[in-house]
N, C-alpha and C. Protein backbone atom coordinates (compact mmCIF):
# COMPACT_ATOMS: atom_id res chain seq x y z
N UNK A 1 32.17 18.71 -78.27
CA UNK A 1 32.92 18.58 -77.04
C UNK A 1 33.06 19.96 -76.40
N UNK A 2 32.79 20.13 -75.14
CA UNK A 2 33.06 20.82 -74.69
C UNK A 2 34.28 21.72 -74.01
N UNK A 3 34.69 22.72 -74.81
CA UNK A 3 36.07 22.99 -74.36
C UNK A 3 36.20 23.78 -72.70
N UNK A 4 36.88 22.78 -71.85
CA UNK A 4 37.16 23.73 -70.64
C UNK A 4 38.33 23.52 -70.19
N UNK A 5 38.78 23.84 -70.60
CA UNK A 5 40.88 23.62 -70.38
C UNK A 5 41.16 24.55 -71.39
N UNK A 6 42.57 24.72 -70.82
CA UNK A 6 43.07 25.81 -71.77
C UNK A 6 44.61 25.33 -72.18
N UNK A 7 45.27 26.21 -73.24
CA UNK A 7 46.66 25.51 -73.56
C UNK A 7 47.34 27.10 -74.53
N UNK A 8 48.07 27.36 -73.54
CA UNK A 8 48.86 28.59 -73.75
C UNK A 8 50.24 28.01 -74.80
N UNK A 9 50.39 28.30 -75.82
CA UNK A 9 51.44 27.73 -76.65
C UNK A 9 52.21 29.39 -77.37
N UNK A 10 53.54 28.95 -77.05
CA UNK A 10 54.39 30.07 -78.03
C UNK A 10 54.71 29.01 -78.91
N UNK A 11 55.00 29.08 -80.06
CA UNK A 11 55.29 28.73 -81.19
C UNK A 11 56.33 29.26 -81.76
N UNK A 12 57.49 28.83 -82.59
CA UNK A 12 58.53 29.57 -82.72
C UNK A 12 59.43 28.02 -83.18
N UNK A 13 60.58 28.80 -84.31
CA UNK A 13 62.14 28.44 -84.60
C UNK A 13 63.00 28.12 -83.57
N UNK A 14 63.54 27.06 -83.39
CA UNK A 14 64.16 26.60 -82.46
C UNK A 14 65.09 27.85 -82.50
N UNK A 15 65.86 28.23 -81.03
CA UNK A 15 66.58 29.71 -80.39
C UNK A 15 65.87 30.60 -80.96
N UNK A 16 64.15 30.73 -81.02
CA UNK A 16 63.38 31.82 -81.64
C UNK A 16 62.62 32.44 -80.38
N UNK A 17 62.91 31.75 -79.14
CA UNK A 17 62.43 32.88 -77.35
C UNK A 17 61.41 32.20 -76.61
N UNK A 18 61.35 31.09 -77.01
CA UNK A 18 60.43 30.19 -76.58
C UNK A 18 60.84 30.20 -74.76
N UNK A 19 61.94 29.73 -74.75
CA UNK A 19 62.23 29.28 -73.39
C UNK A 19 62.05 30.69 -72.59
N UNK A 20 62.97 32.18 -73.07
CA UNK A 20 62.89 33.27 -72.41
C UNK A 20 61.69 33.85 -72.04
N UNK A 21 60.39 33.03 -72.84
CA UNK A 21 58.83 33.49 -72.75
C UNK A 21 58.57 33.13 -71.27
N UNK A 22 59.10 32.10 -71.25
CA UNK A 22 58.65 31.11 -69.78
C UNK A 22 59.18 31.64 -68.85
N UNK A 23 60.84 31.75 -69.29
CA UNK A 23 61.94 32.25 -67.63
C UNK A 23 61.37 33.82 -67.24
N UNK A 24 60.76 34.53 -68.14
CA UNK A 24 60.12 35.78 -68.19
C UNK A 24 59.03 35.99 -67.06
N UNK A 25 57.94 34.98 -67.87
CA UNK A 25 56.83 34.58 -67.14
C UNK A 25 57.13 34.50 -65.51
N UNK A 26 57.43 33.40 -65.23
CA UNK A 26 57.88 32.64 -64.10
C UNK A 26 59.09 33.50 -63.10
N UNK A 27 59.94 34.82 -64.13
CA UNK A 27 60.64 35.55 -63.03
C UNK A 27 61.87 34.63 -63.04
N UNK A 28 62.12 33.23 -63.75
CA UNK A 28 62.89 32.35 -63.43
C UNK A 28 63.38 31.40 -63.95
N UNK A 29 64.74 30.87 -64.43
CA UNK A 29 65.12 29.72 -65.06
C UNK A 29 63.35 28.70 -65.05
N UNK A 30 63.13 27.69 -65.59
CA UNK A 30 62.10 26.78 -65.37
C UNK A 30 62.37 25.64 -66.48
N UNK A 31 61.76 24.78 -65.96
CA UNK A 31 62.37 23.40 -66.54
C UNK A 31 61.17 22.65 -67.06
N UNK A 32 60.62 21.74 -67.52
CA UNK A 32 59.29 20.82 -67.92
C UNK A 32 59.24 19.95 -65.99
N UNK A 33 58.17 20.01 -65.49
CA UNK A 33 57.62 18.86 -64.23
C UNK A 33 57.76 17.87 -64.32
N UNK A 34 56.98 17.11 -63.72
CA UNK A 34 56.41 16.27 -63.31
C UNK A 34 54.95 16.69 -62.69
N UNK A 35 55.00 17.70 -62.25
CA UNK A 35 53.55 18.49 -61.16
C UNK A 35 53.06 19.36 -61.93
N UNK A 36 51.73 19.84 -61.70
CA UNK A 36 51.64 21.33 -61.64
C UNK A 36 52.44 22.07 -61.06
N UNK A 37 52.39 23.39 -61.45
CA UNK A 37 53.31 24.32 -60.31
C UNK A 37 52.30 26.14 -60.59
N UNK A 38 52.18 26.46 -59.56
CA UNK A 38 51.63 27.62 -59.01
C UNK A 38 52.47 28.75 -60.45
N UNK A 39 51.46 29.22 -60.92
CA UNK A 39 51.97 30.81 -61.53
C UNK A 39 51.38 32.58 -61.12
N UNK A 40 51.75 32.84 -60.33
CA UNK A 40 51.51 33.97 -59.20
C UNK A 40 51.28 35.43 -60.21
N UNK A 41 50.59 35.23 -60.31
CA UNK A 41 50.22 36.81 -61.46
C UNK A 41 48.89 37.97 -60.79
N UNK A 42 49.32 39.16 -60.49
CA UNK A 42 48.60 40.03 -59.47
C UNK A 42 47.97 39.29 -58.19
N UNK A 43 49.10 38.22 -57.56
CA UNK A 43 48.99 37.74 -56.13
C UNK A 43 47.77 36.63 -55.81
N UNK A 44 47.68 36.30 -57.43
CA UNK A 44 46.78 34.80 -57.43
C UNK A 44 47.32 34.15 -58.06
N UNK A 45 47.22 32.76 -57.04
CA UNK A 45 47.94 31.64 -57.87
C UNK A 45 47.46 31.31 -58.73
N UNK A 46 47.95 30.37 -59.70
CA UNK A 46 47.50 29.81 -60.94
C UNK A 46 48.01 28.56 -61.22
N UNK A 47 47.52 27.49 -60.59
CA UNK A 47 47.86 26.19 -61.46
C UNK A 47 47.75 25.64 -62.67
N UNK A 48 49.68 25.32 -63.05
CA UNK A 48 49.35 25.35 -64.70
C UNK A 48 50.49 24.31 -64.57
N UNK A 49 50.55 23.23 -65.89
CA UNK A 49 51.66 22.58 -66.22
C UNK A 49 52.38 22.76 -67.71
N UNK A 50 54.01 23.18 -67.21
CA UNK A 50 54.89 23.81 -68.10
C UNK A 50 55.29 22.65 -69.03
N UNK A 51 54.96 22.94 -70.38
CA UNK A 51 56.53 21.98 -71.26
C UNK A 51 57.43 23.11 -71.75
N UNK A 52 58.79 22.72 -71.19
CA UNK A 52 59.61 24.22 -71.55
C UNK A 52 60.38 23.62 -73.04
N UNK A 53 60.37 22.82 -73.09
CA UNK A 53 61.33 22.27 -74.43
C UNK A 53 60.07 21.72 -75.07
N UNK A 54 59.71 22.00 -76.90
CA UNK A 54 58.50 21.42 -77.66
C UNK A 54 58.76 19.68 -77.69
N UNK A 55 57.83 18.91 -77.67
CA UNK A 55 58.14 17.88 -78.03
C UNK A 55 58.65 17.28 -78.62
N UNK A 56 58.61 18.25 -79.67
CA UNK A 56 59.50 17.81 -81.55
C UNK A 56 60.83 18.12 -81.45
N UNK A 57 60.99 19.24 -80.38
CA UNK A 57 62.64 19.38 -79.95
C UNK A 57 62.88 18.15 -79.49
N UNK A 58 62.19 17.21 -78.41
CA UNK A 58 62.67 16.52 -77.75
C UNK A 58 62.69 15.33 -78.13
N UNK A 59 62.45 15.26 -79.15
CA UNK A 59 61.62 14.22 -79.98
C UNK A 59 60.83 12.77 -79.38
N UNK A 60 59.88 13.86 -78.57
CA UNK A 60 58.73 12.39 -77.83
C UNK A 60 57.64 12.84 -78.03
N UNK A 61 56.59 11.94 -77.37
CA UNK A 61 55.92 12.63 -77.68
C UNK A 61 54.65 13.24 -76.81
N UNK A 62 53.41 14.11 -76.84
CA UNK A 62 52.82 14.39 -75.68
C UNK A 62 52.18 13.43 -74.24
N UNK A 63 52.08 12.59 -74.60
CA UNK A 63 51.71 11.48 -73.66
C UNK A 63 52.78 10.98 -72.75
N UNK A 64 54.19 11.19 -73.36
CA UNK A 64 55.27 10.93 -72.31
C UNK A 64 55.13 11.97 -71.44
N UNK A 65 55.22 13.16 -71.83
CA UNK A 65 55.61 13.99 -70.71
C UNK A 65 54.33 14.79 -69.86
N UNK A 66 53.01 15.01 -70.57
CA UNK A 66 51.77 15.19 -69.50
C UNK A 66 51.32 14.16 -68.51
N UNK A 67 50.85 14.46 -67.06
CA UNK A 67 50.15 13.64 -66.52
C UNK A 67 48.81 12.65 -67.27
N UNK A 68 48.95 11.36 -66.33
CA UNK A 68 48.21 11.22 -66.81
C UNK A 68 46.34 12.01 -66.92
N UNK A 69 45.87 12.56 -65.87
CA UNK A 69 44.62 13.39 -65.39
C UNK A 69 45.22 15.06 -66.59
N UNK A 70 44.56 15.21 -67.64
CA UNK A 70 44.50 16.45 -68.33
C UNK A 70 44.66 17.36 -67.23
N UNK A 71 46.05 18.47 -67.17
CA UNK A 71 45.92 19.50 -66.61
C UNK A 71 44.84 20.88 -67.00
N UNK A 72 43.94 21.58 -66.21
CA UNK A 72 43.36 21.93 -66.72
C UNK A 72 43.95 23.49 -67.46
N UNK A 73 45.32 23.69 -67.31
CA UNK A 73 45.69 24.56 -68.27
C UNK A 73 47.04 24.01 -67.93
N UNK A 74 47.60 24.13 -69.48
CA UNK A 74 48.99 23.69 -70.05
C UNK A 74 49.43 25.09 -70.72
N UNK A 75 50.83 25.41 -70.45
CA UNK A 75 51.75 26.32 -71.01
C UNK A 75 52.55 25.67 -71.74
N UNK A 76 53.43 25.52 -72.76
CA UNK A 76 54.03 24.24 -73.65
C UNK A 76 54.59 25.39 -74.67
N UNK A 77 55.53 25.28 -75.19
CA UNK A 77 56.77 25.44 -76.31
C UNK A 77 56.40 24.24 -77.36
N UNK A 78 56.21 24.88 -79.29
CA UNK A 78 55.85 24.26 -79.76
C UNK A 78 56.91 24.85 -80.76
N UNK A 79 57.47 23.96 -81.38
CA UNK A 79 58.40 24.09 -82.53
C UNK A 79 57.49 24.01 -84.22
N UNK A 80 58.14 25.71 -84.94
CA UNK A 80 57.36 25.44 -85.68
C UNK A 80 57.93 24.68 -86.88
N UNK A 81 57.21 23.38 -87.19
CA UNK A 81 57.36 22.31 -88.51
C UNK A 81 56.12 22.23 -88.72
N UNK A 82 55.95 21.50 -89.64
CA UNK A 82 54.65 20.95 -90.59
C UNK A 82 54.35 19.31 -89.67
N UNK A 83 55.27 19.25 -88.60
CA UNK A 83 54.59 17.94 -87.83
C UNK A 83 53.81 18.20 -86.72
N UNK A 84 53.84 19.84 -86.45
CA UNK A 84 53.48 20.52 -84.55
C UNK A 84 52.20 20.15 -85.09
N UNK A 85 51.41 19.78 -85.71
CA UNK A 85 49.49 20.33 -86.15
C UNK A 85 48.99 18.82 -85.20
N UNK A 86 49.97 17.81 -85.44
CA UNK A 86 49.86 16.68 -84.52
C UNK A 86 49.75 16.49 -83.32
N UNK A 87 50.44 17.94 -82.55
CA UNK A 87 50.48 18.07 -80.59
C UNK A 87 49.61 19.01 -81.10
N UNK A 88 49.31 19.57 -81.98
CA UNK A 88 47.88 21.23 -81.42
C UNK A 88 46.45 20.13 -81.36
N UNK A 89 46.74 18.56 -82.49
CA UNK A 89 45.32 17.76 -82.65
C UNK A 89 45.11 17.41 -80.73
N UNK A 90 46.68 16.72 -80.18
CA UNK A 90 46.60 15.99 -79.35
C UNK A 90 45.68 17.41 -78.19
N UNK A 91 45.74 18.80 -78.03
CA UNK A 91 44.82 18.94 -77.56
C UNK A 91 43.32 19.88 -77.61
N UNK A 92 43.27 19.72 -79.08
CA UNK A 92 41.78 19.71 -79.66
C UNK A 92 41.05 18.77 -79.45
N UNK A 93 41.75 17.54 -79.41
CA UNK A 93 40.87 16.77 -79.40
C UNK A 93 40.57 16.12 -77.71
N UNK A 94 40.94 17.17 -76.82
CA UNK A 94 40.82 16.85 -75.15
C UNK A 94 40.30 18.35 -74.86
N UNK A 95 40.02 18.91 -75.98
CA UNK A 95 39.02 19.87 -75.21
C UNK A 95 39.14 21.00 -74.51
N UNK A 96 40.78 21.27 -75.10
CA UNK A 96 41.36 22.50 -74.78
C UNK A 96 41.40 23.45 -75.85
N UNK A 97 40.89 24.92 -75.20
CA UNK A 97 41.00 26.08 -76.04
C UNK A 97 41.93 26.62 -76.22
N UNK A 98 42.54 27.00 -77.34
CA UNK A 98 43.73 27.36 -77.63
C UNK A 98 44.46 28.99 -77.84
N UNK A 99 45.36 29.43 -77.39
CA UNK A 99 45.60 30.48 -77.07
C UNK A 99 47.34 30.71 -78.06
N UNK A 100 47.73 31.45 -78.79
CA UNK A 100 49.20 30.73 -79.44
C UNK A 100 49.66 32.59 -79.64
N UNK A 101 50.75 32.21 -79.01
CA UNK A 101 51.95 33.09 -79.23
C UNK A 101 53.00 32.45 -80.85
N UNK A 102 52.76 33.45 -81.83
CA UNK A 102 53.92 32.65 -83.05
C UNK A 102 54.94 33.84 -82.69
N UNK A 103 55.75 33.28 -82.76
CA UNK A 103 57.48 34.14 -82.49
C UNK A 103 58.05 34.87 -84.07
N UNK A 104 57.61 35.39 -84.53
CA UNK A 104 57.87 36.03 -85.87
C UNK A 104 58.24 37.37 -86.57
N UNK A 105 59.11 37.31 -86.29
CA UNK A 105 60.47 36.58 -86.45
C UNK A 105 60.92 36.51 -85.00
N UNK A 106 61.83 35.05 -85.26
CA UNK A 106 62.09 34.95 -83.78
C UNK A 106 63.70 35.28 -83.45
N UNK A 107 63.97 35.29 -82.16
CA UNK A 107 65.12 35.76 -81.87
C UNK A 107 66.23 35.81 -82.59
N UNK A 108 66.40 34.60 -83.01
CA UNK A 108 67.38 34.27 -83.98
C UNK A 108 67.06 34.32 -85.19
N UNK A 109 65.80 34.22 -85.70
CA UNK A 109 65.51 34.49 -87.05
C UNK A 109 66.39 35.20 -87.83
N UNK A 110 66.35 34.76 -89.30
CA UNK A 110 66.94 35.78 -90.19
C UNK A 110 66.02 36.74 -90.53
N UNK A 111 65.31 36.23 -91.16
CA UNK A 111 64.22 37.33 -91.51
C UNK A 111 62.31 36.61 -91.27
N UNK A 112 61.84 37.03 -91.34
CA UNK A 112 59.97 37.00 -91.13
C UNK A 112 59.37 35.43 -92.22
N UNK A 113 58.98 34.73 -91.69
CA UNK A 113 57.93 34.00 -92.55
C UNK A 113 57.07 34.90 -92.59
N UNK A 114 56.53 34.21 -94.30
CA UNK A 114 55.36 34.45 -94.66
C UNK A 114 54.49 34.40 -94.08
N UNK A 115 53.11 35.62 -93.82
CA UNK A 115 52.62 35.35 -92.56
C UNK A 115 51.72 34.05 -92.71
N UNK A 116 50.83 33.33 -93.74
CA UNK A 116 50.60 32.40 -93.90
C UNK A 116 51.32 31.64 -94.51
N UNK A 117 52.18 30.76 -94.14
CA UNK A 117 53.68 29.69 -93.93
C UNK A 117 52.99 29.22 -95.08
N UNK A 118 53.93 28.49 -96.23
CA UNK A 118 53.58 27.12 -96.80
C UNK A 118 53.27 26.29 -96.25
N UNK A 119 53.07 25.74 -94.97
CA UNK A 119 53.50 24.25 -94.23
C UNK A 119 51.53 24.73 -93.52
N UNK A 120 51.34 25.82 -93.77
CA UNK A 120 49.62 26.10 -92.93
C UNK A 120 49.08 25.81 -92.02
N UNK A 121 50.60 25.80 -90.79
CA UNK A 121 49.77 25.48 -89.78
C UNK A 121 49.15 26.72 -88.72
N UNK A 122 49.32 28.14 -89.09
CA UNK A 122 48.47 28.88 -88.64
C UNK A 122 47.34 28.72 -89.20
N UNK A 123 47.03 28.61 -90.56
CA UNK A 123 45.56 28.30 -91.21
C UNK A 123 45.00 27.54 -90.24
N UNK A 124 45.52 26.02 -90.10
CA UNK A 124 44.75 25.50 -89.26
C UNK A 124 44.45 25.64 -88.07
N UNK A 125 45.36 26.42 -87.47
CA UNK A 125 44.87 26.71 -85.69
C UNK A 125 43.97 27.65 -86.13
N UNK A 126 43.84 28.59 -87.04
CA UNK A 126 42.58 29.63 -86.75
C UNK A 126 41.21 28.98 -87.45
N UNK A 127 41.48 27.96 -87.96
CA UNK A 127 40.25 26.63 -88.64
C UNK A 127 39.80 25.99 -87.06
N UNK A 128 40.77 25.57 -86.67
CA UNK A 128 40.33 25.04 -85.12
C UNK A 128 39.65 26.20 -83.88
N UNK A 129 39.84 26.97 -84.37
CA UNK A 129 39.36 28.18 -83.57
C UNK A 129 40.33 28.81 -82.29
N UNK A 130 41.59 28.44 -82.98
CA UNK A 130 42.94 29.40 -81.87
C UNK A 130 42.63 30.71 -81.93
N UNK A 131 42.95 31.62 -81.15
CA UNK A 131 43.84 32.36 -80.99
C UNK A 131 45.00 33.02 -81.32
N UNK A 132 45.68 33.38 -82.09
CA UNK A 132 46.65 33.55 -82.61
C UNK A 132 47.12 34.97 -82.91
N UNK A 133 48.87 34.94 -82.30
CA UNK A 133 49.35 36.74 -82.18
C UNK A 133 50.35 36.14 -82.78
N UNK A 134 50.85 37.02 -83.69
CA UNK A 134 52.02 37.51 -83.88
C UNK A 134 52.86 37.73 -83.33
N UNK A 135 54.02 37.80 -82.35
CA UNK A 135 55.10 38.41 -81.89
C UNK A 135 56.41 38.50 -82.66
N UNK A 136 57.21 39.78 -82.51
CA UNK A 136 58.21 39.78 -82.71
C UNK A 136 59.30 39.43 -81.63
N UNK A 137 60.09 38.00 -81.71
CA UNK A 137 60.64 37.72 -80.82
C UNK A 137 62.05 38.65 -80.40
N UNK A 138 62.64 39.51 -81.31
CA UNK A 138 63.83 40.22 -81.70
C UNK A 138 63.63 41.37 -80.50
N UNK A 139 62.10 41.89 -79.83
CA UNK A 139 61.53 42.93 -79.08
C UNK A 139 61.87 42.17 -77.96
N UNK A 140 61.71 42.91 -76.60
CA UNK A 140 61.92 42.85 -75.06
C UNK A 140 61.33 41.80 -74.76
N UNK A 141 61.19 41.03 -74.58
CA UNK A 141 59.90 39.90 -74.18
C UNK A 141 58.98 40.28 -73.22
N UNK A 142 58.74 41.29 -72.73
CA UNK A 142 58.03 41.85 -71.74
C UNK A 142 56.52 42.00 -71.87
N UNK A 143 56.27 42.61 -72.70
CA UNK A 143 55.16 43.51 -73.50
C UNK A 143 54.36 41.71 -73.99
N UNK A 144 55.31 41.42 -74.63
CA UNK A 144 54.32 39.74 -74.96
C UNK A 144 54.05 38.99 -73.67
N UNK A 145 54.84 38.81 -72.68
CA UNK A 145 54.50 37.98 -71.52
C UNK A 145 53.73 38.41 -71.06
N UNK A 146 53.54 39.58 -70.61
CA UNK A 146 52.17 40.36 -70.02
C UNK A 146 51.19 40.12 -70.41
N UNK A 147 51.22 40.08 -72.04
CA UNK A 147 49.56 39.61 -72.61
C UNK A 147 49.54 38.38 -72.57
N UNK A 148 50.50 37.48 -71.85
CA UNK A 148 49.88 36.27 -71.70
C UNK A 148 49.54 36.25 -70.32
N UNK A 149 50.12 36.34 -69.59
CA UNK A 149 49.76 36.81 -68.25
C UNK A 149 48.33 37.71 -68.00
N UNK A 150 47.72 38.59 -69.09
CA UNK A 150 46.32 38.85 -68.94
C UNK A 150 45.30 38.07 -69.74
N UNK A 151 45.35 37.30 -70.38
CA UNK A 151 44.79 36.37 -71.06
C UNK A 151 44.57 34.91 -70.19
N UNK A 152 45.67 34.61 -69.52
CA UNK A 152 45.46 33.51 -68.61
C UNK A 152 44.91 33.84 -67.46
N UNK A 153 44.72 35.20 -66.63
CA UNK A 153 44.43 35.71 -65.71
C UNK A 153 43.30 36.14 -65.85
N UNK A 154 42.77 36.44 -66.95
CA UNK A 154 40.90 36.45 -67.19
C UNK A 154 40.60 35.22 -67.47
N UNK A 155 41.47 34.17 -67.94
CA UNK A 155 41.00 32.91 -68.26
C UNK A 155 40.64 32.55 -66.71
N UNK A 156 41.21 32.79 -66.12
CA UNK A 156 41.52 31.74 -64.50
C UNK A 156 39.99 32.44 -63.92
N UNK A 157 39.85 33.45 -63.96
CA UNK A 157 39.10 34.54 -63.11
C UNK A 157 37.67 34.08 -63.41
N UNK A 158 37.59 33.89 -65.09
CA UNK A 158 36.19 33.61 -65.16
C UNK A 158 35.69 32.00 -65.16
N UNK A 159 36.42 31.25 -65.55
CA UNK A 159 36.16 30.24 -65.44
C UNK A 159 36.00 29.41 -64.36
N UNK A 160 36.67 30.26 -62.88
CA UNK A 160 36.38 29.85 -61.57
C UNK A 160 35.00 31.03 -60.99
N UNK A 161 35.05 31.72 -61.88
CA UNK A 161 33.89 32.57 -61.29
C UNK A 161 34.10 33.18 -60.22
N UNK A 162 35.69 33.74 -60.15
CA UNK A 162 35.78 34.69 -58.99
C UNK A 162 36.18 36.14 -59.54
N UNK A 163 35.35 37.08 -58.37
CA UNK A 163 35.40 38.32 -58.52
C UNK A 163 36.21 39.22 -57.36
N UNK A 164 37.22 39.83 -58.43
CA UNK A 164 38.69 40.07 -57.26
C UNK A 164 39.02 41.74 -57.98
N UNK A 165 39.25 42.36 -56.94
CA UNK A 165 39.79 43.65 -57.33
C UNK A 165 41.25 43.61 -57.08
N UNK A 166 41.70 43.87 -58.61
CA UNK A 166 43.21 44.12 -58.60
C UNK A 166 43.82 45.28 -58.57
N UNK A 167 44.62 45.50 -57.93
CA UNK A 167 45.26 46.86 -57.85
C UNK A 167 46.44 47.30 -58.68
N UNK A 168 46.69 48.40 -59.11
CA UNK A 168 47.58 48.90 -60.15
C UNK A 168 49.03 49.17 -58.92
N UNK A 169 49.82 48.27 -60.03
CA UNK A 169 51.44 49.07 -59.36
C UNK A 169 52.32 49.72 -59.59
């Protein structure tokens, strides 16, 4: 299958910065849609659809809350349990490449998981062929949003095949 979608996931302990990743991002409180919504990063838009609360927080599940038409990039909050490997299948198996922020230790954390968890679900995202950073959620959130913000912003750039000179500010 061919992967051409993308799916930006922080991962993290519930109150571990999941949500502050997003309000960061976005400049702004932000909530889960109904729509896409525009993400404006060096003065190009970016259509993307947010889940700001993980599913497993919410306890539903991905099909309730995505459109039905696959957005072609999803930003989403994923709670880490030994049940999330079930929403990372729901989009492996639609053909999205995966990109994962783990929050470790996260805001509230007491102290650091093991960096390979008992429960293995980083094993398996880097078996599926994720992506996968480390963050310390306890740090500024700044420095991490940015690298998602340049990661989605070469994602956008090349995959539409546009060539844009950005300027430093």
């Amino acid at each position: 299958m061919e992967k051409n979608k993308l799916l930006i996931a922080v991962l993290g302990n519930e109150g571990s910065g999941k949500t502050t990743t997003w309000e960061t991002l976005f400049g702004r409180k932000v909530h889960t849609g109904k729509n896409l919504r525009n993400l404006v990063i060096q003065g190009i838009k970016i259509p993307v659809f947010l889940i700001n609360e993980s599913p497993l927080e919410r306890k539903t599940k991905l099909e309730y809350i995505l459109p039905d038409d696959d957005p072609e990039i999803v930003i989403s909050s994923f709670l880490y349990h030994k049940d999330v490997v079930e929403n990372f299948e729901y989009f492996i198996n639609r053909g999205y490449n995966i990109y994962v922020q783990w929050l470790n230790p996260g805001y509230n954390d007491k102290n650091h998981k093991a960096l390979f968890y008992n429960d293995g679900i980083i094993n398996y995202l880097l078996r599926c062929g994720a992506i996968v950073s480390a963050k310390n959620a306890k740090n500024n959130p700044v420095s991490r949003v940015n690298e998602i913000k340049n990661y989605l912003l070469s994602y956008f750039l090349t995959k539409n095949n546009l060539n844009v000179s950005i300027k430093s500010q």
